[in-house]
Protein backbone atom coordinates (compact mmCIF):
# COMPACT_ATOMS: atom_id res chain seq x y z
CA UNK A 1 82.55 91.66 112.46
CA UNK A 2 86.02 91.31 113.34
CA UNK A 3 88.10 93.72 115.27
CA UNK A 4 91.78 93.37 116.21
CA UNK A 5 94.23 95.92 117.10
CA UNK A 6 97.50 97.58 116.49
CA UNK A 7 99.09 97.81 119.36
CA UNK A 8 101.76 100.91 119.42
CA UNK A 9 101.31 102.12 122.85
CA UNK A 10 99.28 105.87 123.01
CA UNK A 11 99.06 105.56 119.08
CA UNK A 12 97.42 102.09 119.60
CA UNK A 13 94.06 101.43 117.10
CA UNK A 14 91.54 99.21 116.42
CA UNK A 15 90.82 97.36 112.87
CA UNK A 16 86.99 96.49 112.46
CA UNK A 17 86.67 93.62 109.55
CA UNK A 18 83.47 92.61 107.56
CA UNK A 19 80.25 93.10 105.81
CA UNK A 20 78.06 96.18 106.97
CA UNK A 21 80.68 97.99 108.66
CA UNK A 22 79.88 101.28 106.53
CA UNK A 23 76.36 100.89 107.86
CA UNK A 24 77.98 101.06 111.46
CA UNK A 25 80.37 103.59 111.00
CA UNK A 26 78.68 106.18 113.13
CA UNK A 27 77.84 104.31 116.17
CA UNK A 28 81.63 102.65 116.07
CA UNK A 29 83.38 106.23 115.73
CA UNK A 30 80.97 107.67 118.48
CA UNK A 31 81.63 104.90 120.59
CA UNK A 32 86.23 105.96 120.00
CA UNK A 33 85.06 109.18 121.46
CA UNK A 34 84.68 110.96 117.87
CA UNK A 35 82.08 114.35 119.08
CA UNK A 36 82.19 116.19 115.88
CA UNK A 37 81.74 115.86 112.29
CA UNK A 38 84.66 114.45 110.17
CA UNK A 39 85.86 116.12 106.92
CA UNK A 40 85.28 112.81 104.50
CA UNK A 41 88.23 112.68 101.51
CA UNK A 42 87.06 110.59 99.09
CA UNK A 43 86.86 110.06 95.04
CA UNK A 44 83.93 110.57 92.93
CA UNK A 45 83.79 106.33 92.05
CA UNK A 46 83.53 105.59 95.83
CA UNK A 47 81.07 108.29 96.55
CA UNK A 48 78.71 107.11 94.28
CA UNK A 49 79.38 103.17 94.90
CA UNK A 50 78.72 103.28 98.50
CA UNK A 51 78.88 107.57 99.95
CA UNK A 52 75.32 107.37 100.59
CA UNK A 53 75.74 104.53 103.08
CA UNK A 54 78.67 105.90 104.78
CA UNK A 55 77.04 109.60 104.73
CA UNK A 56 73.64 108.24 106.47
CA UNK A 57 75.36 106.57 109.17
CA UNK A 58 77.81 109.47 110.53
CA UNK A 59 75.39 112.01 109.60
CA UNK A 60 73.20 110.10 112.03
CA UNK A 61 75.73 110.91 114.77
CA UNK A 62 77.43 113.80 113.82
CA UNK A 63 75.38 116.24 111.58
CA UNK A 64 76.11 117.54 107.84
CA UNK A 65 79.49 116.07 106.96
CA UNK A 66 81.53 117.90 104.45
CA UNK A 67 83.20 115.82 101.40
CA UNK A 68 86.25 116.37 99.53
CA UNK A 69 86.63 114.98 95.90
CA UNK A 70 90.43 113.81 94.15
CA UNK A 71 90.89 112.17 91.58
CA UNK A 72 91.15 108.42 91.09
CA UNK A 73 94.14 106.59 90.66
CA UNK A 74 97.34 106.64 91.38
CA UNK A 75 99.07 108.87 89.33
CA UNK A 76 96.71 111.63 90.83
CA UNK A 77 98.92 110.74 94.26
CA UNK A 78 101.00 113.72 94.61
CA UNK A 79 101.46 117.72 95.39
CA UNK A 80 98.79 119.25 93.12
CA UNK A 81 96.07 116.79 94.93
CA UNK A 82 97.97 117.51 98.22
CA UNK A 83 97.74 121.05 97.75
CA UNK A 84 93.55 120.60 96.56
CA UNK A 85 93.12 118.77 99.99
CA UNK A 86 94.14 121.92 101.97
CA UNK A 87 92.52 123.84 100.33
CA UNK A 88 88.86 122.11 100.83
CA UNK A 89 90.24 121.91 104.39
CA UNK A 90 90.67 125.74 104.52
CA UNK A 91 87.37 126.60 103.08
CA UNK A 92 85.56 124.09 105.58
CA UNK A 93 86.80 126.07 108.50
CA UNK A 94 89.24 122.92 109.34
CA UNK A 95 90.97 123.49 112.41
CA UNK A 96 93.39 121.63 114.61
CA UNK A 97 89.91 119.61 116.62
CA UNK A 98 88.96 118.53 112.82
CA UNK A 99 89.35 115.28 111.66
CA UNK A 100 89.10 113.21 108.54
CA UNK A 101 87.85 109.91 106.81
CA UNK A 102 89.72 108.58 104.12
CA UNK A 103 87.12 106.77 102.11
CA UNK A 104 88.48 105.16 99.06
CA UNK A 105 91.55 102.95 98.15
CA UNK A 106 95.25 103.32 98.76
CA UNK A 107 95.60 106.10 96.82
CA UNK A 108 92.68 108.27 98.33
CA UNK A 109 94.46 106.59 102.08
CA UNK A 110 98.00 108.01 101.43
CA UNK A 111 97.37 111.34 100.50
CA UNK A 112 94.22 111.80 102.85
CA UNK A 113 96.60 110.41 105.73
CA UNK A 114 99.29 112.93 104.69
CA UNK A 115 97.34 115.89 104.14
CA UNK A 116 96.15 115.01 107.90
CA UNK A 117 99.69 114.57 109.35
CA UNK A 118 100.44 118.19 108.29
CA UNK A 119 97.25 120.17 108.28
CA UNK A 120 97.77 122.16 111.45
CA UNK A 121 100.94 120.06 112.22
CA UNK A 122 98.47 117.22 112.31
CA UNK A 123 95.34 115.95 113.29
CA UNK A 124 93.78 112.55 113.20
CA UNK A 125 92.13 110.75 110.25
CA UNK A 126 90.48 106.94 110.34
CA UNK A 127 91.21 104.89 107.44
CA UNK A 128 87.70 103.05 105.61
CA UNK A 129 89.48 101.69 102.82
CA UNK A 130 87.19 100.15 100.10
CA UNK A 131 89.68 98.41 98.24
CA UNK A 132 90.99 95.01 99.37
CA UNK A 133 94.82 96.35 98.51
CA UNK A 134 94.28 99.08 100.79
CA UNK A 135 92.26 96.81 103.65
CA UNK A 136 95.28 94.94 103.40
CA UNK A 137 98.17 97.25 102.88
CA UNK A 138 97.67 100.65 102.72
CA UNK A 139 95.66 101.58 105.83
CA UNK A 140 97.33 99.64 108.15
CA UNK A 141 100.62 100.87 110.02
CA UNK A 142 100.95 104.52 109.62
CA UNK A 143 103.23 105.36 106.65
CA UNK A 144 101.26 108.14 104.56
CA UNK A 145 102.79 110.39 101.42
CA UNK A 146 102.97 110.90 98.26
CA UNK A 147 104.72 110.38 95.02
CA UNK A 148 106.89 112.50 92.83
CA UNK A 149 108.27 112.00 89.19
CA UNK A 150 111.75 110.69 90.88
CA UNK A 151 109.69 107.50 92.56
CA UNK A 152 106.93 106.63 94.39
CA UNK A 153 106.49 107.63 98.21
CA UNK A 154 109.76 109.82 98.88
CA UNK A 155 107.93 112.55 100.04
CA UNK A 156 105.59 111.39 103.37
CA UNK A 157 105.56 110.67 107.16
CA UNK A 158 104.33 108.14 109.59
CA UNK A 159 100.71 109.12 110.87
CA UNK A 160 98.72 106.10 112.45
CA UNK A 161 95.68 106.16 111.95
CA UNK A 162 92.85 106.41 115.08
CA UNK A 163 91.11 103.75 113.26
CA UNK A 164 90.30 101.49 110.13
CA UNK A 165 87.02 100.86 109.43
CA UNK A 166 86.96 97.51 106.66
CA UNK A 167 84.11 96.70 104.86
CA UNK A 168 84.31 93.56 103.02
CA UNK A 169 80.78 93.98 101.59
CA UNK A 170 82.16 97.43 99.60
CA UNK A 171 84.72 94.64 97.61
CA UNK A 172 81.52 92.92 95.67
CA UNK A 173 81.84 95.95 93.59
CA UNK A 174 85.29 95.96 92.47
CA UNK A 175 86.27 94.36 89.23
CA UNK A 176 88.53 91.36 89.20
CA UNK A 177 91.85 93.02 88.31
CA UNK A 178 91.42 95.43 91.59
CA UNK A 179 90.74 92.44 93.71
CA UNK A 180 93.87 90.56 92.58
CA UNK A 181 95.44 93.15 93.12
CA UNK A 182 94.70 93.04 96.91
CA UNK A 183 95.52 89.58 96.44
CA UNK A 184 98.97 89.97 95.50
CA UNK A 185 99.70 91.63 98.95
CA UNK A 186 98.24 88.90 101.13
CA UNK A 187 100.49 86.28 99.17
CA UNK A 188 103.33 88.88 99.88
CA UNK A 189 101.97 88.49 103.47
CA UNK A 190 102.13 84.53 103.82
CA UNK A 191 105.01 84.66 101.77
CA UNK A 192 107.00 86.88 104.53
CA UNK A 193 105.28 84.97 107.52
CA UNK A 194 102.77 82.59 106.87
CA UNK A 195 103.39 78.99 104.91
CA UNK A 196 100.03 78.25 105.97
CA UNK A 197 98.54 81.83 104.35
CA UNK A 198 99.85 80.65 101.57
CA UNK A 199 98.53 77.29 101.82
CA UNK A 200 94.83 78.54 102.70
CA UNK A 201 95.04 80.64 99.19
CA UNK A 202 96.43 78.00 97.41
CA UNK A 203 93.14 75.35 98.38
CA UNK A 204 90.61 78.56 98.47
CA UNK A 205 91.66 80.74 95.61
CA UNK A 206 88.32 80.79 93.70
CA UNK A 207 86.76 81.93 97.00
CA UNK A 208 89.09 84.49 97.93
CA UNK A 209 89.00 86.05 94.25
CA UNK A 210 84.96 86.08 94.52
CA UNK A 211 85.31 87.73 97.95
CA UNK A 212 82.88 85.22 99.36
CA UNK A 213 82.89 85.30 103.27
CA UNK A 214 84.07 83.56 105.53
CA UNK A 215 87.39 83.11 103.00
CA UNK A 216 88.05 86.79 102.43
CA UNK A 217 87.37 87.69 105.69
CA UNK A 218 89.68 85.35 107.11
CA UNK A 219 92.77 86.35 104.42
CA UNK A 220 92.27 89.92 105.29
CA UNK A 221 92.03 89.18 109.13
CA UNK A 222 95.15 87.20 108.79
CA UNK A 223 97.14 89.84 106.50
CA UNK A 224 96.71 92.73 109.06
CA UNK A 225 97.07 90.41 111.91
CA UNK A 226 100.81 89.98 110.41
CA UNK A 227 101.23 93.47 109.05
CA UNK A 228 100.18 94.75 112.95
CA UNK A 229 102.45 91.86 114.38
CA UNK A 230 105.31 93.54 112.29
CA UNK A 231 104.58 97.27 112.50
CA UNK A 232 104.00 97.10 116.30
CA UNK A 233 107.69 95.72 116.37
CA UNK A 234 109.50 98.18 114.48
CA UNK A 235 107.20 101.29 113.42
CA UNK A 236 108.85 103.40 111.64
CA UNK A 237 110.69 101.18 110.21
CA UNK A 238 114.17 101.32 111.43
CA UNK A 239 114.91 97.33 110.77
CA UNK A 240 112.32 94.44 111.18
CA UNK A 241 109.89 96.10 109.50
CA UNK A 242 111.60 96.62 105.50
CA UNK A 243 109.92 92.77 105.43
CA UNK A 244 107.08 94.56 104.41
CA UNK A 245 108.57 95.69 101.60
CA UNK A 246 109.03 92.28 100.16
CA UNK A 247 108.46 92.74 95.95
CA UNK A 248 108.13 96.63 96.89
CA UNK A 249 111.76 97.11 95.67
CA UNK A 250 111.72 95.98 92.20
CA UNK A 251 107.66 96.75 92.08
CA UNK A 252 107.85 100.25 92.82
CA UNK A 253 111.01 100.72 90.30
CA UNK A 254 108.38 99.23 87.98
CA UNK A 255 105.37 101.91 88.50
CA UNK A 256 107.81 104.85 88.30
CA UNK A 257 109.69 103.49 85.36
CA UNK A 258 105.80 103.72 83.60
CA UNK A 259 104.57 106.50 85.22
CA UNK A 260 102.46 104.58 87.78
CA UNK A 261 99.87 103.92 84.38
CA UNK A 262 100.78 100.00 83.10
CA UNK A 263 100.70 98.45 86.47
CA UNK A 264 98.15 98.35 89.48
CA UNK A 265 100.24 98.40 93.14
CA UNK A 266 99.56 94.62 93.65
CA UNK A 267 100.26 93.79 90.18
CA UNK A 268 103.73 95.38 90.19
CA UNK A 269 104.58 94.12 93.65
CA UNK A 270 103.63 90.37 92.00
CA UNK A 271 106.42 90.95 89.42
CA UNK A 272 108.43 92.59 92.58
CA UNK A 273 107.99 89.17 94.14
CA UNK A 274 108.58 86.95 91.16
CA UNK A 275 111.91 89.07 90.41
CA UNK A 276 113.29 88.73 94.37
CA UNK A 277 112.34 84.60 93.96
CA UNK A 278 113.98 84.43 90.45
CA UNK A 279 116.83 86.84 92.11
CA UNK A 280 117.19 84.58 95.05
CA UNK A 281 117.61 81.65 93.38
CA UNK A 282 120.37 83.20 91.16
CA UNK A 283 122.29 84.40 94.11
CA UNK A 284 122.17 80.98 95.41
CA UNK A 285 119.88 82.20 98.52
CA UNK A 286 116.72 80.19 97.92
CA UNK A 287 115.54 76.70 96.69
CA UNK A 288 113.85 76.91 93.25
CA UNK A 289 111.05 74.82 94.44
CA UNK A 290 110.00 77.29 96.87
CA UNK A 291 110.13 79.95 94.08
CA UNK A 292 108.24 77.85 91.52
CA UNK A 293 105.72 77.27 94.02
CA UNK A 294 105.23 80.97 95.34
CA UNK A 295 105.04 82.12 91.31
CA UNK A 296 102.61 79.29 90.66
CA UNK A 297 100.54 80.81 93.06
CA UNK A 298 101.01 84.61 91.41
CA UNK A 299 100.34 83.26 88.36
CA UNK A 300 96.99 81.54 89.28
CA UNK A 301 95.58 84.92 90.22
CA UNK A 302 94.88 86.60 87.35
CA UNK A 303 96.78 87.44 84.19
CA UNK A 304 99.65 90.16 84.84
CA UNK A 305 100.37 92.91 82.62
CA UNK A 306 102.83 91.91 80.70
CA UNK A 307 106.78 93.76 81.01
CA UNK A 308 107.19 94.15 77.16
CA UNK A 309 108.79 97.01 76.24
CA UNK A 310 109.89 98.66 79.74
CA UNK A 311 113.26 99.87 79.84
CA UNK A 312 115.72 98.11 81.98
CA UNK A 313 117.58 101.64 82.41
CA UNK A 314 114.94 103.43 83.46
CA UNK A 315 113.85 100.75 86.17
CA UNK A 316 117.53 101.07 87.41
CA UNK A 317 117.08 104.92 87.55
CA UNK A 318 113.95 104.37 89.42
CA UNK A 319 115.94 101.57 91.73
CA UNK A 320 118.62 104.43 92.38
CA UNK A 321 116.28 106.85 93.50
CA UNK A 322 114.42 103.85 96.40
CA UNK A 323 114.76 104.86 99.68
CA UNK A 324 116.26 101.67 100.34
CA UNK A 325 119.12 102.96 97.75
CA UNK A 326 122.45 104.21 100.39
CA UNK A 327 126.03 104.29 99.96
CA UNK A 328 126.01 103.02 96.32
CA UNK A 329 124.10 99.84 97.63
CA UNK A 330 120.24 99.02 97.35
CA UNK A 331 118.64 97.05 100.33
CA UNK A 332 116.38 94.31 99.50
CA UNK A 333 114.27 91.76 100.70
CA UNK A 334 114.57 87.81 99.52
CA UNK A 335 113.32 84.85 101.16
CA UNK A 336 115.59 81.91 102.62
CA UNK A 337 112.18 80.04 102.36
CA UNK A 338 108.32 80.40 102.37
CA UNK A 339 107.69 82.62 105.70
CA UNK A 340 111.18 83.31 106.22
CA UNK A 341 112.43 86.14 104.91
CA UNK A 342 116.14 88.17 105.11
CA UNK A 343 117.21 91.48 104.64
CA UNK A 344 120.63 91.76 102.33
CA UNK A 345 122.29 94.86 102.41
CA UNK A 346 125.37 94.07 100.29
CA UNK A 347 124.31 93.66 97.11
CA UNK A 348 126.51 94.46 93.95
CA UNK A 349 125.12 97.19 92.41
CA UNK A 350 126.21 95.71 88.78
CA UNK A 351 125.83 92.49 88.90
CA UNK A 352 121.89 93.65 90.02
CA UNK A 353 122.06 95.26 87.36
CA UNK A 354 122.43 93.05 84.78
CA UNK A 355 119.79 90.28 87.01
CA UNK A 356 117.46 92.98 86.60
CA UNK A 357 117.68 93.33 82.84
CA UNK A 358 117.70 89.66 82.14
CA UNK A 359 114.38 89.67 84.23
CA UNK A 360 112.77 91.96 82.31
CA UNK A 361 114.01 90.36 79.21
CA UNK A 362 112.58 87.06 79.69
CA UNK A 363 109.67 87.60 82.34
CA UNK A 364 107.06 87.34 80.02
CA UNK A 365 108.13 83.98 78.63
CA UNK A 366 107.99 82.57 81.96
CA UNK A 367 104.37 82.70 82.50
């Protein structure tokens, strides 16, 4: 098991990577200074996968633990499940000494973490994601919310976690489209900061996608290492830290524009990607080689859904309503090369525009 750490002063936490760490759980939370029993948020696909694991170890420590069912995916992200959470919370006698466990993917991670940085004004939660997205995305660095029919994420907070618990062994059990998902974000990762991420998952792609150890231990290890490196600079993300966001821009406009249904997170964030290279390039701002070589590396993942028949107006409606969206001007993220990326904050709104509907116009073609 690995275990590294987010360093952000008295909101500091450690992340535990590998197989068995569900089996653990108990003993690792005990040993934080957990006393009492968590309130577990969860969905009713991870609770049957691999709840009776989890379950056995904290109710080892800790007694009966109550669970709390939402729905799975990601349109299920939002008020109504917000407003569900509460009141399971209520009904458990929740009180400001209460805690949670978000046990599920990004989804169940976001709202869980909200719901906790706003029940009684907040109280802690520990992230044991079971997706590898939300291993490597999601449950590290604090940002929690939820999504409305205007875009995706406008209405949250930043609530760091007291710990993320990462079992590896959980991924065996996804399907192949969830773990390429995940995927997608470590490229965005190496991409951002690491040539050499990027050239481990170019020479051990079949591994990673089977999640064999040690290969997708060591991606994961090195994806959080780089999201802590950047979130412990600049947490709430004020400057440094929109880097993250690389592909988030154009990917998010993407999920909202189909009602967060065609696309998994990863899967729009590797057209995000593709669209900031092909954008780049365009502009003038980075070498087409390095483009070619990041989308031949997309590409080799798994077969994307395709962008057929999505409206270039409403992704622009979408892109309007970003939080990155100020003054008439939309913030994005491109890369001068592999691992180096920049933050322009002058682009023209039309001329976007009309990059962003040739994109979607001939994206398919390109693959």
């Amino acid at each position: 098991m690995r275990r590294l750490r987010v360093e952000l002063g008295d909101r500091s936490y450690p992340v535990f990577i590998g197989p068995g760490v569900l089996e653990k759980a108990g003993k690792i939370l005990a040993n934080l200074g957990f006393s009492t029993p968590p309130v577990v948020i969860t969905n009713p696909l991870v609770l049957r996968l691999h709840g009776q694991v989890l379950l056995a170890s904290l109710e080892h420590v800790f007694g009966p633990v109550p669970v709390v069912q939402v729905g799975d995916g990601e349109r299920f992200k939002n008020q109504t499940t917000l407003n569900g959470i509460y009141e399971a919370l209520f009904r458990a006698g929740a009180d400001r000494r209460s805690w949670l466990v978000a046990f599920g993917g990004g989804m169940v991670g976001d709202v869980s973490g909200f719901a906790a940085a706003t029940y009684m004004r907040g109280i802690p939660f520990v992230g044991m994601p079971t997706t590898l997205l939300a291993q490597v995305d999601s449950s590290v660095g604090g940002k929690v919310g939820i999504n409305t029919a205007r875009g995706k994420n406008l209405i949250g907070a930043f609530h760091q976690p007291s710990a993320v618990l990462s079992d590896t062994a959980a991924l065996r059990t996804l399907p192949a489209r969830e773990v390429a998902s995940g995927i997608y974000e470590i490229v965005k990762c190496g991409a951002i900061r690491s040539e050499p991420l990027l050239r481990y998952l170019e020479r051990n792609l079949a591994a990673v996608r089977a999640c064999e150890a040690p290969a997708i231990v060591h991606v994961i290890q090195e994806a959080v290492r780089i999201k802590a490196q950047v979130v412990a600079r600049d947490e709430r993300e004020a400057g440094a830290r929109m880097i993250l966001n690389y592909g988030h821009t154009i990917g998010h406009a993407l999920e909202a524009a189909t009602g967060y249904r065609r696309f998994k997170h990863g899967e729009a964030v590797a057209w995000g990607m593709i669209a900031a290279g092909l954008l780049a390039c365009a502009m003038g701002r980075m070498q087409v080689e390095e483009a070619e070589r990041l989308m031949r590396l997309i590409h080799r993942v798994e077969p994307l859904p395709p962008l057929r028949g999505i409206s270039p107006a409403r992704v622009w409606d979408a892109l309007q309503h970003d939080k990155k969206f100020r003054d008439g001007k939309l913030r994005m993220v491109f890369l001068r090369r592999l691992g180096q990326p920049e933050i322009i904050d002058d682009l023209n709104p039309l001329r976007l525009r009309r990059l962003v509907a040739d994109f979607l116009g001939t994206a398919d073609e390109r693959r």
